[in-house]
Protein backbone atom coordinates (compact mmCIF):
# COMPACT_ATOMS: atom_id res chain seq x y z
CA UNK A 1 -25.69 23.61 -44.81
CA UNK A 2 -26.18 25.05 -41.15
CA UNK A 3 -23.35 23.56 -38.99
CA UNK A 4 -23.53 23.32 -34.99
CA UNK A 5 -19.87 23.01 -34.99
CA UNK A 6 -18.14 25.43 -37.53
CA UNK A 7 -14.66 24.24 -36.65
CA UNK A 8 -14.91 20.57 -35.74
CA UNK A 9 -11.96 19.37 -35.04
CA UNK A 10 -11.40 15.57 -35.20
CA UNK A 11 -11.29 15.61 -31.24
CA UNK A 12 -14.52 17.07 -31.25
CA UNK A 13 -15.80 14.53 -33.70
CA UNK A 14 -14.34 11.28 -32.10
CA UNK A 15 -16.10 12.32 -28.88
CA UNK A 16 -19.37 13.32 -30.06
CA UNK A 17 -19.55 10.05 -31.82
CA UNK A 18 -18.88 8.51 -28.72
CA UNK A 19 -21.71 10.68 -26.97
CA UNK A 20 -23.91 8.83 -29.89
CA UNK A 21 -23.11 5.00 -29.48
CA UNK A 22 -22.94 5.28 -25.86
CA UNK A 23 -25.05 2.14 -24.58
CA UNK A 24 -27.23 2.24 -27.41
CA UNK A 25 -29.16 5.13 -26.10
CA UNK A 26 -30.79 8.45 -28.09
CA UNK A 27 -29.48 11.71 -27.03
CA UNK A 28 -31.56 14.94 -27.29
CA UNK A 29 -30.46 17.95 -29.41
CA UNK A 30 -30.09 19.81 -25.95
CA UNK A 31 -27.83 16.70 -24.16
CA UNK A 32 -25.84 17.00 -26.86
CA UNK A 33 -25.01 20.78 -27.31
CA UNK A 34 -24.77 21.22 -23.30
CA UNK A 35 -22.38 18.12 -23.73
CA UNK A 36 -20.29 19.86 -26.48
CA UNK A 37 -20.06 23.46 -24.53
CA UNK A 38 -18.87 21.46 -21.32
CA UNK A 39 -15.84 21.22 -23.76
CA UNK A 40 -14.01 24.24 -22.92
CA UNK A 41 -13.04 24.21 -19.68
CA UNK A 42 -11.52 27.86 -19.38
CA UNK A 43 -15.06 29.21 -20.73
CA UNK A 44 -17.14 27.72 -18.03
CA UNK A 45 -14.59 28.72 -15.01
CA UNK A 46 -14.71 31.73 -15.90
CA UNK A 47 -18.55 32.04 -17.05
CA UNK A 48 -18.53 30.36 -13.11
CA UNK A 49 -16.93 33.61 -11.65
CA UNK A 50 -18.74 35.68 -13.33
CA UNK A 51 -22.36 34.33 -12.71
CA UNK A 52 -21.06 34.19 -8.67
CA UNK A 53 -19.48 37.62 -8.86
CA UNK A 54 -23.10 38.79 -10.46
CA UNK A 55 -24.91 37.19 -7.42
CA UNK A 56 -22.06 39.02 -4.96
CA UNK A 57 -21.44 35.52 -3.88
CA UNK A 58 -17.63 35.72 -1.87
CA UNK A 59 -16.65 32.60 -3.27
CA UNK A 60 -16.89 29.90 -5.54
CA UNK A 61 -15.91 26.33 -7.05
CA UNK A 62 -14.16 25.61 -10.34
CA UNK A 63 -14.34 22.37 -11.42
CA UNK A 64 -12.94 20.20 -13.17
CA UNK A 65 -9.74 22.08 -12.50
CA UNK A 66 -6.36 22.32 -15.03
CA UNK A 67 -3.10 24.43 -15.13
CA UNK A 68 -3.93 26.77 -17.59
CA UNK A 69 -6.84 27.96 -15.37
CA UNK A 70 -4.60 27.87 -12.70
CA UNK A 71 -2.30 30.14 -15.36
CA UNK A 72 -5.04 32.64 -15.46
CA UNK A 73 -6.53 32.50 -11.94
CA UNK A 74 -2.85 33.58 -10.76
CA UNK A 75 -3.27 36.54 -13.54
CA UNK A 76 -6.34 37.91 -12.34
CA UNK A 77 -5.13 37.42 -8.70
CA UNK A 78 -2.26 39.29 -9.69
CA UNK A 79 -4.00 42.38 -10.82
CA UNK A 80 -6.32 42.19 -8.05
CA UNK A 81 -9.63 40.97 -9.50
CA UNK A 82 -9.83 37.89 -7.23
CA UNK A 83 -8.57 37.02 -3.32
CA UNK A 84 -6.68 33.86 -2.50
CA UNK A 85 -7.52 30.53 -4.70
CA UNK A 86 -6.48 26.89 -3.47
CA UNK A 87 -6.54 23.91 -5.49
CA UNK A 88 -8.71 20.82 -3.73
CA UNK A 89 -7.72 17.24 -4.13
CA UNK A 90 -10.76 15.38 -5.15
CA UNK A 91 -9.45 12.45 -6.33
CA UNK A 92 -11.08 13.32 -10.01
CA UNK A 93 -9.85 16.02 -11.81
CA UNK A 94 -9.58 18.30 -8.61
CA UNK A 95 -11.24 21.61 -7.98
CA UNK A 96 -9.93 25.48 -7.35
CA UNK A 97 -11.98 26.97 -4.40
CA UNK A 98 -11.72 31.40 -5.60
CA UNK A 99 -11.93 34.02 -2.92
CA UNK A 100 -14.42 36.65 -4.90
CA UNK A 101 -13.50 40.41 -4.33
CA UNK A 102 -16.77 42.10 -6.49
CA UNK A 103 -14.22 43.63 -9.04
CA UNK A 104 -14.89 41.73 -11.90
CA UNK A 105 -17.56 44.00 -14.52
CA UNK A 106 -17.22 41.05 -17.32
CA UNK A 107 -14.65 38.61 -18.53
CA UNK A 108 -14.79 35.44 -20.76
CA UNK A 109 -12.49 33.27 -23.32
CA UNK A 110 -11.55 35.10 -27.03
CA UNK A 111 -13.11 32.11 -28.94
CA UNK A 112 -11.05 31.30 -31.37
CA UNK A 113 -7.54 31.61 -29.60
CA UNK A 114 -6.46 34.49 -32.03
CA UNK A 115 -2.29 34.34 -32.90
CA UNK A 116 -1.13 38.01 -32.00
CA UNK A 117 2.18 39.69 -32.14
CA UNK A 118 3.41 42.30 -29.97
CA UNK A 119 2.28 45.46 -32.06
CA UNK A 120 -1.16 43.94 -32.79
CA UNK A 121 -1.77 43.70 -28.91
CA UNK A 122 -3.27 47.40 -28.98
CA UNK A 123 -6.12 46.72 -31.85
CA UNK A 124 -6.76 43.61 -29.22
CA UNK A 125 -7.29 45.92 -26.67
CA UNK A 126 -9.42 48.05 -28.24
CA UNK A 127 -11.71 45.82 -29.37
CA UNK A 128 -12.20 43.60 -26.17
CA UNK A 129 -11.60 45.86 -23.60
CA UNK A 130 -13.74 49.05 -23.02
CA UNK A 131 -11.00 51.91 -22.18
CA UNK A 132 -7.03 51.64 -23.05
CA UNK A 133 -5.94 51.52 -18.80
CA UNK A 134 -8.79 49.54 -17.74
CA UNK A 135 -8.84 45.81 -17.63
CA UNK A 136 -6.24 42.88 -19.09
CA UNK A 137 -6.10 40.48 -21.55
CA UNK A 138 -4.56 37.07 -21.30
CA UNK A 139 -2.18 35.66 -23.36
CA UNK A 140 -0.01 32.32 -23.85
CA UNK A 141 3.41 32.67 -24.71
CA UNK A 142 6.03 30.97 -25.24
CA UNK A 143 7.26 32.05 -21.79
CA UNK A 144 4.09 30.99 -20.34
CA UNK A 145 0.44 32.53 -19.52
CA UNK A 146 0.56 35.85 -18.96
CA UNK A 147 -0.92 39.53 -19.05
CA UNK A 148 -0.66 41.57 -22.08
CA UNK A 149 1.14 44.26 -20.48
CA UNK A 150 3.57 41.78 -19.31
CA UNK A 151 3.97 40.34 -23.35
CA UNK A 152 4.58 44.18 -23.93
CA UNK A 153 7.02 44.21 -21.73
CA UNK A 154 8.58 41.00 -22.67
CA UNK A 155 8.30 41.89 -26.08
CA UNK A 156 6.84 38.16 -26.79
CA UNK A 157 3.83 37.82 -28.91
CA UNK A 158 0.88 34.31 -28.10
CA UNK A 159 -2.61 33.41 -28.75
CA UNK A 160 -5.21 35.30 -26.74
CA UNK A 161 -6.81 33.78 -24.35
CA UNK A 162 -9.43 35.47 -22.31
CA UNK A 163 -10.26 39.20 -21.19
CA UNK A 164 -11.48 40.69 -17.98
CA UNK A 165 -12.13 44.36 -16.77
């Protein structure tokens, strides 16, 4: 049988379930999948940068803001693909504010979170980004979110993350 969500974790479950009894009210198909997809938080910031980078916008808001897209907003700052980026206080779950420098082709999350050691990095590379030298994939370590020519260097292996070139 067709599944919407081919890995549904018990998380997932729980809080659809809750989407269902809430108040006693129907949900349509659509509430309910855009509901689900608002899930991932790292997907839509960056899917947010992107769409604002396509539009040559020179900035843009990420909310709800979290540390590991701080993690990776401080990677792609430090290999130049965005400006300055400040976290704002809103009293909720905050907000990063991203300077936008029109260097980012494409990026996006590696759905699932693949487990990768350090000489499995390159077939990684070859199959997300489009040349060897050009563009970085993100990985979490056990040292902490970083680039995967930092893990090289490191010689640590982590899940991937996300890609951007």
């Amino acid at each position: 049988m067709w599944s919407l969500w081919p890995d549904s974790s018990s998380l997932r479950h729980q809080s659809l379930q809750a989407m269902l009894q809430r108040s006693g009210e129907v949900l349509g198909f659509q509430e309910i999948l855009v509901a689900v997809l608002r899930m991932d938080t790292l997907s839509n910031a960056l899917s947010t940068i992107l769409n604002n980078e396509i539009r040559h916008k020179h900035d843009c808001i990420i909310a709800p803001a979290s540390r590991l897209i701080g993690d990776v907003l401080r990677i792609l700052q430090m290999n130049g693909y965005i400006g300055k980026f400040e976290f704002i206080d809103d009293g909720r779950a905050g907000k990063f504010d991203v300077q936008l420098l029109g260097r980012i082709n494409k990026c996006g999350t590696i759905r699932p979170r693949y487990s990768s050691q350090i000489d499995e990095l390159e077939e990684w590379e070859e199959r997300f980004l489009p040349s060897k030298d050009l563009g970085v994939l993100i990985v979490s370590t056990p040292e902490g979110v970083i680039s995967h020519r930092e893990a090289r260097e490191r010689r640590v292996g982590g899940r991937l993350l996300a890609y951007v070139y």
